[in-house]
Protein backbone atom coordinates (compact mmCIF):
# COMPACT_ATOMS: atom_id res chain seq x y z
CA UNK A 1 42.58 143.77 119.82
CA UNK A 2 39.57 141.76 118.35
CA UNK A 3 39.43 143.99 115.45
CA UNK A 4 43.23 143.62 114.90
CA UNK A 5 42.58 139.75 115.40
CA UNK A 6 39.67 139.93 112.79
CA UNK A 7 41.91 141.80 110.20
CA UNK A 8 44.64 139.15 110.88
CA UNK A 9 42.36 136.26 110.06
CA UNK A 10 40.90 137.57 106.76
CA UNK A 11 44.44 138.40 105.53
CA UNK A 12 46.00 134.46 106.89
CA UNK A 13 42.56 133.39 104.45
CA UNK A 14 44.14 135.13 101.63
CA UNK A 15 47.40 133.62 101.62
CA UNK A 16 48.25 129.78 101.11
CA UNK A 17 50.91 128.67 103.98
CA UNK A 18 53.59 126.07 103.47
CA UNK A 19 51.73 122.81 103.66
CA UNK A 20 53.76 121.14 107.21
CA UNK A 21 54.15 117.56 107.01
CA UNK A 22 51.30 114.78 108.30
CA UNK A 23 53.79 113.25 110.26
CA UNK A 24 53.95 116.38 112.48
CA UNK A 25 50.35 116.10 113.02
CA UNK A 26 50.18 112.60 114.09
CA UNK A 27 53.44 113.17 116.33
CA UNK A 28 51.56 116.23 117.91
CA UNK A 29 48.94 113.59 118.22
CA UNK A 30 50.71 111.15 120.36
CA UNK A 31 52.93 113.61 122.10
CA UNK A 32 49.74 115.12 123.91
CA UNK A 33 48.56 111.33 124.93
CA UNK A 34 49.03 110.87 128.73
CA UNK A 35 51.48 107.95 127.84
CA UNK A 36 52.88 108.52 124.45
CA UNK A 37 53.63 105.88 122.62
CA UNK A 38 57.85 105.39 122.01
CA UNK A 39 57.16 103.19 119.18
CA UNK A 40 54.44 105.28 116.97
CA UNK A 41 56.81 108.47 117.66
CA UNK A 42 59.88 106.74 116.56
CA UNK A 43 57.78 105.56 113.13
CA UNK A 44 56.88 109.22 112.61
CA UNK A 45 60.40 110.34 112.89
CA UNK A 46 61.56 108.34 110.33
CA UNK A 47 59.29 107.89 107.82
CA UNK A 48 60.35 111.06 106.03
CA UNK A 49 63.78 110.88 104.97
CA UNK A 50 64.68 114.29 104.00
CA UNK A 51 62.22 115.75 107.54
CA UNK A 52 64.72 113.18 109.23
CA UNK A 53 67.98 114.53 108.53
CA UNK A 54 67.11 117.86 109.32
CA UNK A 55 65.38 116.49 112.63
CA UNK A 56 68.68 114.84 113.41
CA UNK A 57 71.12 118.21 112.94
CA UNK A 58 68.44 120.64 114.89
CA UNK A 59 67.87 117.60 117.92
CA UNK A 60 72.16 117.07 117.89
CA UNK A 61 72.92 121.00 118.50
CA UNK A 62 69.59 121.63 121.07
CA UNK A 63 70.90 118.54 123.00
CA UNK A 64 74.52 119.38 122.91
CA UNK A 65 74.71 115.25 121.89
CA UNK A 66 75.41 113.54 119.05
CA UNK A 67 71.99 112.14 117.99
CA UNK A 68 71.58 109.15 115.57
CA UNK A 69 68.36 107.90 115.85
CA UNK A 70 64.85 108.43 116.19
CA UNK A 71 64.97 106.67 119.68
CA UNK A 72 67.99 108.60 120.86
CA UNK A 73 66.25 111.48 120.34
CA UNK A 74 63.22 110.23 122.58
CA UNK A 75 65.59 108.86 125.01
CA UNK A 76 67.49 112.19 125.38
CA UNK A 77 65.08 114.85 124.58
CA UNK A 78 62.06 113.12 125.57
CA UNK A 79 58.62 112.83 123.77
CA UNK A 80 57.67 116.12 124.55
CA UNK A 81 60.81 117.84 123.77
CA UNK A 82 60.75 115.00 120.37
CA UNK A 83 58.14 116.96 119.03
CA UNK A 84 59.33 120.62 119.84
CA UNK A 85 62.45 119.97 117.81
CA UNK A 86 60.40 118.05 115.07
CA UNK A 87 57.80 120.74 114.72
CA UNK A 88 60.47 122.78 114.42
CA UNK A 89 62.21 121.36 111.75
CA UNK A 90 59.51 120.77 109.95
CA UNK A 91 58.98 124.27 110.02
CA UNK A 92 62.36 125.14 108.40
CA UNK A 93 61.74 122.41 106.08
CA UNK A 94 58.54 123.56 104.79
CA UNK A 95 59.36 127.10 104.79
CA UNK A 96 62.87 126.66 102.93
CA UNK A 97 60.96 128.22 99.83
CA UNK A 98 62.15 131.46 97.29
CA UNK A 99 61.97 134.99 97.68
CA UNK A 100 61.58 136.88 100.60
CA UNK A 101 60.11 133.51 102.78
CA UNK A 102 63.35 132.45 102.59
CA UNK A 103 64.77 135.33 103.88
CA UNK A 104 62.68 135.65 106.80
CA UNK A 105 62.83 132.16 108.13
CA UNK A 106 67.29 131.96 107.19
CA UNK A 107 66.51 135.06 109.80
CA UNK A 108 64.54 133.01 111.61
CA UNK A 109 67.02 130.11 112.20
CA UNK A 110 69.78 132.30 113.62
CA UNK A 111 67.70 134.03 115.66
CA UNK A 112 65.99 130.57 117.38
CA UNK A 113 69.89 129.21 117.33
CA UNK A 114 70.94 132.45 119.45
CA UNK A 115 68.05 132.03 121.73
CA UNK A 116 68.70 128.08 121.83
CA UNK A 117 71.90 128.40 123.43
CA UNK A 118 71.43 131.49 125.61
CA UNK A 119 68.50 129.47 127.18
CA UNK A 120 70.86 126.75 128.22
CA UNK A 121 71.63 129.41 130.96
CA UNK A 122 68.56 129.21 132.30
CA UNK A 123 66.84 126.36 134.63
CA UNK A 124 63.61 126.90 133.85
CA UNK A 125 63.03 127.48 129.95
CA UNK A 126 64.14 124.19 127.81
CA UNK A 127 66.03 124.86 124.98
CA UNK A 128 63.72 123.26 122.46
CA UNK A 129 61.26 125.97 123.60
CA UNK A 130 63.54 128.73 123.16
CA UNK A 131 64.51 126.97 119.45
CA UNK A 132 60.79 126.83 118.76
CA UNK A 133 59.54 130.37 119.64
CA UNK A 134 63.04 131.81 117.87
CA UNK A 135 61.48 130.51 114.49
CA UNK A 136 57.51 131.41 114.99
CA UNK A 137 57.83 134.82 116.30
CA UNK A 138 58.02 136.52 113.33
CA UNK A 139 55.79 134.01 110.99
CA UNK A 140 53.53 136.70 110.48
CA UNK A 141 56.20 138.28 108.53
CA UNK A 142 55.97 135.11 105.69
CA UNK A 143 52.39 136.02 105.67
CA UNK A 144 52.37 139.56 104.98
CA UNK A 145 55.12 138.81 102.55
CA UNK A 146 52.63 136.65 100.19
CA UNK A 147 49.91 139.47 101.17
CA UNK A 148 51.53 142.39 99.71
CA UNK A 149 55.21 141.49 98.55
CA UNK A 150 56.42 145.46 99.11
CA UNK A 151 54.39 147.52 101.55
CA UNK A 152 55.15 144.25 104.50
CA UNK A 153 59.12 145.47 103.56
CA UNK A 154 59.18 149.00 105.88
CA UNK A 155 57.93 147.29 108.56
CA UNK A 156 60.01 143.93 108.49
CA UNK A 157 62.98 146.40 108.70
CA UNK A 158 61.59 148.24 111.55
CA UNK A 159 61.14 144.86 113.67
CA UNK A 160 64.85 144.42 112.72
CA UNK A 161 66.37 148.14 113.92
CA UNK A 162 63.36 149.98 116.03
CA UNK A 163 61.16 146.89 117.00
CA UNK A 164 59.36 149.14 119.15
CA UNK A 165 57.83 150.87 116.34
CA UNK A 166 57.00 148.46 113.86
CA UNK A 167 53.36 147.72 115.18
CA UNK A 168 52.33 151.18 114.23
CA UNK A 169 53.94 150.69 110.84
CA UNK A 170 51.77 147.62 110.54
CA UNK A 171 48.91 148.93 111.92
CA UNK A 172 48.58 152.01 109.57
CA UNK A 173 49.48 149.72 106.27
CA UNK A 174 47.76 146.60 107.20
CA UNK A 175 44.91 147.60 110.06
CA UNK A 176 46.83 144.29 111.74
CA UNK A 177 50.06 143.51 113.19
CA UNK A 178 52.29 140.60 112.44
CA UNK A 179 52.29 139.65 116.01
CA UNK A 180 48.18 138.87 115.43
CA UNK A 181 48.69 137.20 112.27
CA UNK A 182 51.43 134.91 114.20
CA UNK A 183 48.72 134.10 117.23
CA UNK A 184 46.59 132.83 114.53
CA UNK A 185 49.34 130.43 112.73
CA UNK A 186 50.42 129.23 116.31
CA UNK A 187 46.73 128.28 117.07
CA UNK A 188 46.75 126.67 113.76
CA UNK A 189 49.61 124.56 114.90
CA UNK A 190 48.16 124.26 118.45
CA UNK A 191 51.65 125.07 120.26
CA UNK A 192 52.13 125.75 123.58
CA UNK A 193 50.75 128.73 125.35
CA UNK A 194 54.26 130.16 126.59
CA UNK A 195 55.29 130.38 122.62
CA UNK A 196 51.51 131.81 121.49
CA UNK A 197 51.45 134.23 124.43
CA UNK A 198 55.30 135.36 123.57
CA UNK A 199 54.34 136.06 119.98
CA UNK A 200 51.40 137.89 120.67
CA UNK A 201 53.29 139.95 123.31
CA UNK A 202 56.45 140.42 122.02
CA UNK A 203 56.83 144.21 122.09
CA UNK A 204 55.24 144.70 125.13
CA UNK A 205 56.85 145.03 129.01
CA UNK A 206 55.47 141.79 130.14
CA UNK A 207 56.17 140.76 133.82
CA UNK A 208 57.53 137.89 134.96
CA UNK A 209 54.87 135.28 136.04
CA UNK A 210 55.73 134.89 140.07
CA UNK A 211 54.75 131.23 139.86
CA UNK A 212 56.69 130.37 136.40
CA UNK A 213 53.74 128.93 134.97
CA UNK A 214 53.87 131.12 131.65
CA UNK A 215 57.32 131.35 130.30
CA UNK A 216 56.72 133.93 127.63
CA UNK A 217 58.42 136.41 129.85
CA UNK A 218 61.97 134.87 129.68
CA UNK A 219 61.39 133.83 125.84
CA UNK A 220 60.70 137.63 125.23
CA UNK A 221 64.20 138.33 127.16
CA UNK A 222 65.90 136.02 125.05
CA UNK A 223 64.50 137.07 121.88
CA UNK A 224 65.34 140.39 122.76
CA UNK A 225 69.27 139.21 123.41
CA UNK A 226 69.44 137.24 120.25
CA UNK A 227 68.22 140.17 118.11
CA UNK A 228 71.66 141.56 119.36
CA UNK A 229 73.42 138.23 118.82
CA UNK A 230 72.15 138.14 115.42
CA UNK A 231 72.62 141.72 114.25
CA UNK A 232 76.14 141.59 115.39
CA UNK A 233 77.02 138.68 112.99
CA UNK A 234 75.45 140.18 110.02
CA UNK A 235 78.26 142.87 110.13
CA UNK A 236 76.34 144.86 112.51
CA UNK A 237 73.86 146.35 109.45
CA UNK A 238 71.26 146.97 111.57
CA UNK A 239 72.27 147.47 114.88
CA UNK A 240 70.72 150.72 116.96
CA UNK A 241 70.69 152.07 120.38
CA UNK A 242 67.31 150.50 120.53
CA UNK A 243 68.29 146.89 119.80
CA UNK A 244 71.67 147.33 121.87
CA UNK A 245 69.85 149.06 125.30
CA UNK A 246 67.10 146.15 124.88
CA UNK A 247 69.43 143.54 124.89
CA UNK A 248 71.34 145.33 127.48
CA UNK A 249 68.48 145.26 129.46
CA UNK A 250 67.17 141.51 129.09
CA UNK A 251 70.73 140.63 129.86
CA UNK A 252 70.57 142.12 133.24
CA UNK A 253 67.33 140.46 133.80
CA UNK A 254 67.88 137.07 133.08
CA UNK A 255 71.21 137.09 134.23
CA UNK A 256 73.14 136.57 131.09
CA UNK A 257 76.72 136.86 131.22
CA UNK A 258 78.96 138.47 128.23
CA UNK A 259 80.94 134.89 127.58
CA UNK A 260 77.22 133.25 127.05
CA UNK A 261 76.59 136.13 124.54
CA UNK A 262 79.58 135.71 122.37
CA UNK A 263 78.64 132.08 122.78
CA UNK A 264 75.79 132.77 121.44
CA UNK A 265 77.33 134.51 118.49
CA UNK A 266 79.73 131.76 117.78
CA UNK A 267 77.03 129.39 117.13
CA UNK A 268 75.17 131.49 114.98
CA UNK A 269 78.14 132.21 112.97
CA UNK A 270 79.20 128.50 112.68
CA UNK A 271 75.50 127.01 112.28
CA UNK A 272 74.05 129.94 109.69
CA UNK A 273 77.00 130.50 107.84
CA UNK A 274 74.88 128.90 104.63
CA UNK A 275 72.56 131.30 105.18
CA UNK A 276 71.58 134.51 103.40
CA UNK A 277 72.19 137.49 105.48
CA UNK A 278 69.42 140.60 105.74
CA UNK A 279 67.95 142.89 105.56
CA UNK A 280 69.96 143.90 102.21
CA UNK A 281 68.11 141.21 99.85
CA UNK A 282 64.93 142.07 101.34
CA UNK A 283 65.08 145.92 101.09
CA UNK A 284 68.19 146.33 98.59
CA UNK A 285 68.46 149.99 99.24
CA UNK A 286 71.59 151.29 102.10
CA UNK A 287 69.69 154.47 102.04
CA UNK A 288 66.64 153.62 103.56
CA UNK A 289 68.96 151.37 106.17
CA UNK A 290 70.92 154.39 107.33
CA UNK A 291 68.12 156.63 107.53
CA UNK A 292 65.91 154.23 110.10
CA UNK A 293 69.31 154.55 112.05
C-alpha cells in the first residue's frame, strides 16, 4: 500500500483540483470547536450566494424539510450535520466543470442521492454522511481524468459494471488506484474517518465494526445498493450479475427492503433528471459496453 499511496500523491501533485470555497474552510473551522459558534456558521452559509442556493436544495431533500435559512438548517441538521451538507455542496459546486469532471461528479450526485435516502433506513448512519461519501468515493476518478484524459476511461467503466476488477485495471495503467488517490483528497479536506476509511476500502469485504464506532462498513453496503439504484435509472446500460448479486447482497445485510429501493430510484430519477447520463459520453463506444458485459 505505501507504494500505491506514494504513486497516488505524485500523480494528485500533477493535477490542479477545483479550488473549494474559503467559506468551507472556516465552517470546517468552527464546526470542529467544542461549542460552535451558531452565529459565525450562519455568516458562512450565506455569504456566498450562488454556494447558498445549492446548500439550501441538498440540506431541504437530506432533511426531508423545507429549509429556508441558514439557521434552519443549524436548527434542523445541526452544526455538525451544517457542514456535511455544505461541504458537500460545495463539492458539486466546485466540481460542476466541462468534460469528463462533469460526468463523473452528475454520476456522483445520483449515486450520494440513492445512498441519501436508503440510509434513512438505518439508525445509525446519518444521511448527510451517506450524501457525503456518495460524492467522494470516486474523486479519484476527476483526478485521473486531468492525469491522462483516455487511459483513466477502461477503468472508470469497470468501477461502473465489474467494480471488483477495476483496481487491477488501475494498478497496471497507473501503478495506483483511484481509491488511494481519493484517501489523499479526503485528507486534504480533513473529513471524517468513516468516509476516508470507506473510500480507501471500498472494494474490499470489510466487517462490520461490533462497537459501531467506524461506519465505513454500512456506507460500503449502501454504495454498493445505490450502484444498483443508479444503473437501473440510466436504462440499465451497465447493469451485470456483478453489480445486481452485490447489491443483492448489501440488501440482505443492512436490511433493506425492495419499497426503500425503488424509493431510492424515484428520487434519483426526480432529483438527477438534469443530469447527463453515463457511461456513453465518457466512453462513446456500445461495443466496448457490451463486451465488459
Amino acid at each position: 500500500m505505501k507504494h500505491e499511496l506514494a504513486v497516488a500523491a505524485s500523480i494528485l501533485n500533477r493535477v490542479k483540483l477545483p479550488k473549494i470555497s474559503n467559506e468551507v474552510t472556516e465552517l470546517q473551522n468552527e464546526s470542529f470547536k467544542p461549542d460552535p459558534d451558531v452565529n459565525v456558521i450562519t455568516r458562512c452559509i450565506n455569504r456566498n450566494p450562488k454556494l447558498f442556493t445549492k446548500f439550501l436544495a441538498v440540506a431541504s431533500f437530506v432533511s426531508k424539510k423545507e429549509i429556508g435559512t441558514a439557521r434552519q438548517a443549524v436548527d434542523i441538521l445541526g452544526t455538525k450535520g451544517v457542514f456535511s451538507i455544505f461541504f458537500s455542496s460545495a463539492i458539486e459546486f466546485s466540481f460542476m466543470s466541462k468534460g469528463d469532471s462533469e460526468i463523473i461528479v452528475n454520476h456522483a450526485i445520483k449515486i450520494a442521492t440513492a445512498m441519501a435516502e436508503l440510509s434513512s433506513k438505518l439508525k445509525n448512519v446519518k444521511v448527510s454522511d451517506a450524501y457525503l461519501y456518495g460524492l467522494l468515493y470516486n474523486v479519484g476518478y476527476i483526478v485521473l481524468s486531468q492525469f491522462a484524459p483516455e487511459r483513466y476511461k477502461p477503468c472508470y467503466l469497470a468501477s461502473l459494471m465489474t467494480p471488483s476488477e477495476c483496481n487491477k485495471k488501475e494498478l497496471e495503467a497507473f501503478k495506483t488506484t483511484s481509491a488511494h488517490i481519493g484517501v489523499y483528497v479526503a485528507r486534504k479536506w480533513h473529513v471524517k474517518n468513516s468516509v476516508y476509511s470507506g473510500i480507501l476500502f471500498q472494494q474490499t469485504d470489510i466487517k462490520k465494526c461490533p462497537e459501531g464506532k467506524n461506519q465505513a462498513y454500512e456506507l460500503i453496503n449502501l454504495l454498493n445498493i445505490a450502484r444498483m439504484v443508479v444503473s437501473e435509472t440510466e436504462d440499465a446500460r451497465y447493469v451485470t450479475d456483478e453489480v445486481r448479486n452485490s447489491a443483492m447482497q448489501s440488501m440482505q445485510n443492512l436490511g433493506i427492503d425492495n419499497k426503500h429501493f425503488i424509493r431510492a430510484q424515484q428520487m434519483v430519477k426526480e432529483l438527477g433528471k438534469e443530469l447527463r447520463s453515463i457511461p456513453e459520453e465518457v466512453v462513446g463506444n456500445e461495443e466496448i459496453i457490451l463486451a465488459m458485459n
